[in-house]
C-alpha atoms as a PDB file:
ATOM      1  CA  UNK A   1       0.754   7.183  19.938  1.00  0.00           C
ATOM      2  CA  UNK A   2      -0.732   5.325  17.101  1.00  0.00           C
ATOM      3  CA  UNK A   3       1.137   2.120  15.203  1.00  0.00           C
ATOM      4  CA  UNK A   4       2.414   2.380  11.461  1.00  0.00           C
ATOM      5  CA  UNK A   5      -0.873   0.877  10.297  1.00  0.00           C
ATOM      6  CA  UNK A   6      -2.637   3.580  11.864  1.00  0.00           C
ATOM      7  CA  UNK A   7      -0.114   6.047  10.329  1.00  0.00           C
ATOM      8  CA  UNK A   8      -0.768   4.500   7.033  1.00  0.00           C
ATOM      9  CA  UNK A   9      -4.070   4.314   7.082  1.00  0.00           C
ATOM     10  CA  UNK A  10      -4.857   8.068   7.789  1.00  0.00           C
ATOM     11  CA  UNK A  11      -2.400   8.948   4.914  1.00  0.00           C
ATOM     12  CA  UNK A  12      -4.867   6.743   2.508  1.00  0.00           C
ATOM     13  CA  UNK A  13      -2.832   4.291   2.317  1.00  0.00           C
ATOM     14  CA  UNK A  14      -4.287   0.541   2.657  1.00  0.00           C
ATOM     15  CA  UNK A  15      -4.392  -1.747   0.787  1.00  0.00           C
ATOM     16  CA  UNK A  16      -7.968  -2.479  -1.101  1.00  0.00           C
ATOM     17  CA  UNK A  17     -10.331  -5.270  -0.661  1.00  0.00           C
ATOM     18  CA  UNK A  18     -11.325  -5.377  -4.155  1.00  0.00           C
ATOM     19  CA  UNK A  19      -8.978  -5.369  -7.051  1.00  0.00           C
ATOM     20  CA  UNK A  20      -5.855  -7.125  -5.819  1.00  0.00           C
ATOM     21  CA  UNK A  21      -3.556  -9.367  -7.835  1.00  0.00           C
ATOM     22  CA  UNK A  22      -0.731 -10.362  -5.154  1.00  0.00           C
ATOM     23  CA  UNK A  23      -1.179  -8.345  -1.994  1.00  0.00           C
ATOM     24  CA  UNK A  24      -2.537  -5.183  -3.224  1.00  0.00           C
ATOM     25  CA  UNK A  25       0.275  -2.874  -2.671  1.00  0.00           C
ATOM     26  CA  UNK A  26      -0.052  -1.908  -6.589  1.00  0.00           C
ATOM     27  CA  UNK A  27      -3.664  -0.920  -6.178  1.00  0.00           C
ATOM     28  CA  UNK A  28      -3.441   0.558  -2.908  1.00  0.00           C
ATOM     29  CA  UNK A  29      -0.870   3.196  -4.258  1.00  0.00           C
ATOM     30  CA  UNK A  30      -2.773   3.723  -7.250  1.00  0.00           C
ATOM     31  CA  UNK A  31      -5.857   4.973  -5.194  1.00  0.00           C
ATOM     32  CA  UNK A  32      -3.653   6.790  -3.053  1.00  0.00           C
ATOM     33  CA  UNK A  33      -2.159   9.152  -5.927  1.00  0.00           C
ATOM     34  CA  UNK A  34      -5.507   8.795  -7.959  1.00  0.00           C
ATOM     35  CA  UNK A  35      -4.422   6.177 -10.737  1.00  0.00           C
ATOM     36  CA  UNK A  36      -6.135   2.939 -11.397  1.00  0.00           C
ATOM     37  CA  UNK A  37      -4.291  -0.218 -10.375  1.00  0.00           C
ATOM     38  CA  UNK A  38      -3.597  -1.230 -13.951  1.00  0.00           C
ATOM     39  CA  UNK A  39      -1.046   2.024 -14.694  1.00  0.00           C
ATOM     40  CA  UNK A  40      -0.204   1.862 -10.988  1.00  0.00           C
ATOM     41  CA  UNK A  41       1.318  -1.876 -11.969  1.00  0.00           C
ATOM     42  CA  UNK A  42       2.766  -0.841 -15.033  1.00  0.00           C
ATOM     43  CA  UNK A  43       4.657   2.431 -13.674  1.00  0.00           C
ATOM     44  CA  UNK A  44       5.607   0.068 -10.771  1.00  0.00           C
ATOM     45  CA  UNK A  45       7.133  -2.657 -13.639  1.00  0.00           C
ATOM     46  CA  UNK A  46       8.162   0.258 -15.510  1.00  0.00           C
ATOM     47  CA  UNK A  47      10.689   1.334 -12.532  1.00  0.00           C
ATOM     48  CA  UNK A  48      11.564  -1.819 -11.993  1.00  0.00           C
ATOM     49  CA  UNK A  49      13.385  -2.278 -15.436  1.00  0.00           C
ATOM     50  CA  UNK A  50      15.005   1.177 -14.732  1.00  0.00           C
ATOM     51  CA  UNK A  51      16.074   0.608 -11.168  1.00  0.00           C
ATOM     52  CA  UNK A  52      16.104  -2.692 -10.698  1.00  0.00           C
ATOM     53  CA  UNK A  53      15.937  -4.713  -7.391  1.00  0.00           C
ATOM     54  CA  UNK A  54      14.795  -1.996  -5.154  1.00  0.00           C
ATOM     55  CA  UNK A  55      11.316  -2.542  -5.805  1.00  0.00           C
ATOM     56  CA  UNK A  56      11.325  -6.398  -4.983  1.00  0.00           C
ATOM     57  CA  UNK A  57      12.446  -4.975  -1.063  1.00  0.00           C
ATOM     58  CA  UNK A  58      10.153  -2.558  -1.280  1.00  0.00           C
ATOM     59  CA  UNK A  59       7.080  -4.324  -2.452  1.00  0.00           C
ATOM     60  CA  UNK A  60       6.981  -7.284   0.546  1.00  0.00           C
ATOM     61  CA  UNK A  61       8.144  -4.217   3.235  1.00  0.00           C
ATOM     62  CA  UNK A  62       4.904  -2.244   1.861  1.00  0.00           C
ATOM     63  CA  UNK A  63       3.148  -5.093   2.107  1.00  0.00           C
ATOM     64  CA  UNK A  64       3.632  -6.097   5.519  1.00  0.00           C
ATOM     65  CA  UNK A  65       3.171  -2.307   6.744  1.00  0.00           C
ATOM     66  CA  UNK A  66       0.084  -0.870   4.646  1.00  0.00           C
ATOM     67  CA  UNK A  67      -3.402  -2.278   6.659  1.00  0.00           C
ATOM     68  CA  UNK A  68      -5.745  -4.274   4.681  1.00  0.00           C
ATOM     69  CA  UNK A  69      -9.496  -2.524   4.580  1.00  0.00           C
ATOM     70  CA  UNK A  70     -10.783  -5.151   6.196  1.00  0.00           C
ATOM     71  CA  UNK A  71      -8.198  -4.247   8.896  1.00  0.00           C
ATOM     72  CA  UNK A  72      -9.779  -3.416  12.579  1.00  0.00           C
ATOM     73  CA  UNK A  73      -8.814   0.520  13.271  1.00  0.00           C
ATOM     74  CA  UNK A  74      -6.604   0.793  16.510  1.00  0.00           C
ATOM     75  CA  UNK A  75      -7.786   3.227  18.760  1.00  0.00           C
ATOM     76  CA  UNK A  76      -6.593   4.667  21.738  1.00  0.00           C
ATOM     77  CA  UNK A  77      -7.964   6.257  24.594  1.00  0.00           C
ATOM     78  CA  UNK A  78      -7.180  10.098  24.332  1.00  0.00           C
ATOM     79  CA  UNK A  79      -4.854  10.903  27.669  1.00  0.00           C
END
């Protein structure tokens, strides 16, 4: 049974070495759906003045759960 990092990381998401601002939620999203982290900050700004507040829970949760790259990979002998 892997952890939520490991979860995360096999879906693409982590968060990139290269390219962060804050903690690199923004870019890591933006590879993950294929947009560059520039538009990937926008769109994220651009919700935020449409539904605001949610994001600013969102962003530190996503934070603490997507892996760095730089991240050791967890793994687990098969049973």
């Amino acid at each position: 049974m892997g952890t939520v990092h490991d979860s995360f990381r096999r879906q693409g998401l982590s968060r990139p070495r290269e390219g962060r601002l804050l903690g690199g939620v923004c870019a890591g999203l933006g590879r993950r759906f294929g947009l560059d982290p520039w538009p990937a900050r926008l769109l994220f700004l651009l919700i935020l003045f449409v539904i605001p507040g949610s994001q600013l829970l969102i962003y530190p949760l996503l934070w603490i759960l997507m892996p760095s790259e730089d991240a050791p990979v967890t793994t687990y002998p098969s049973a």
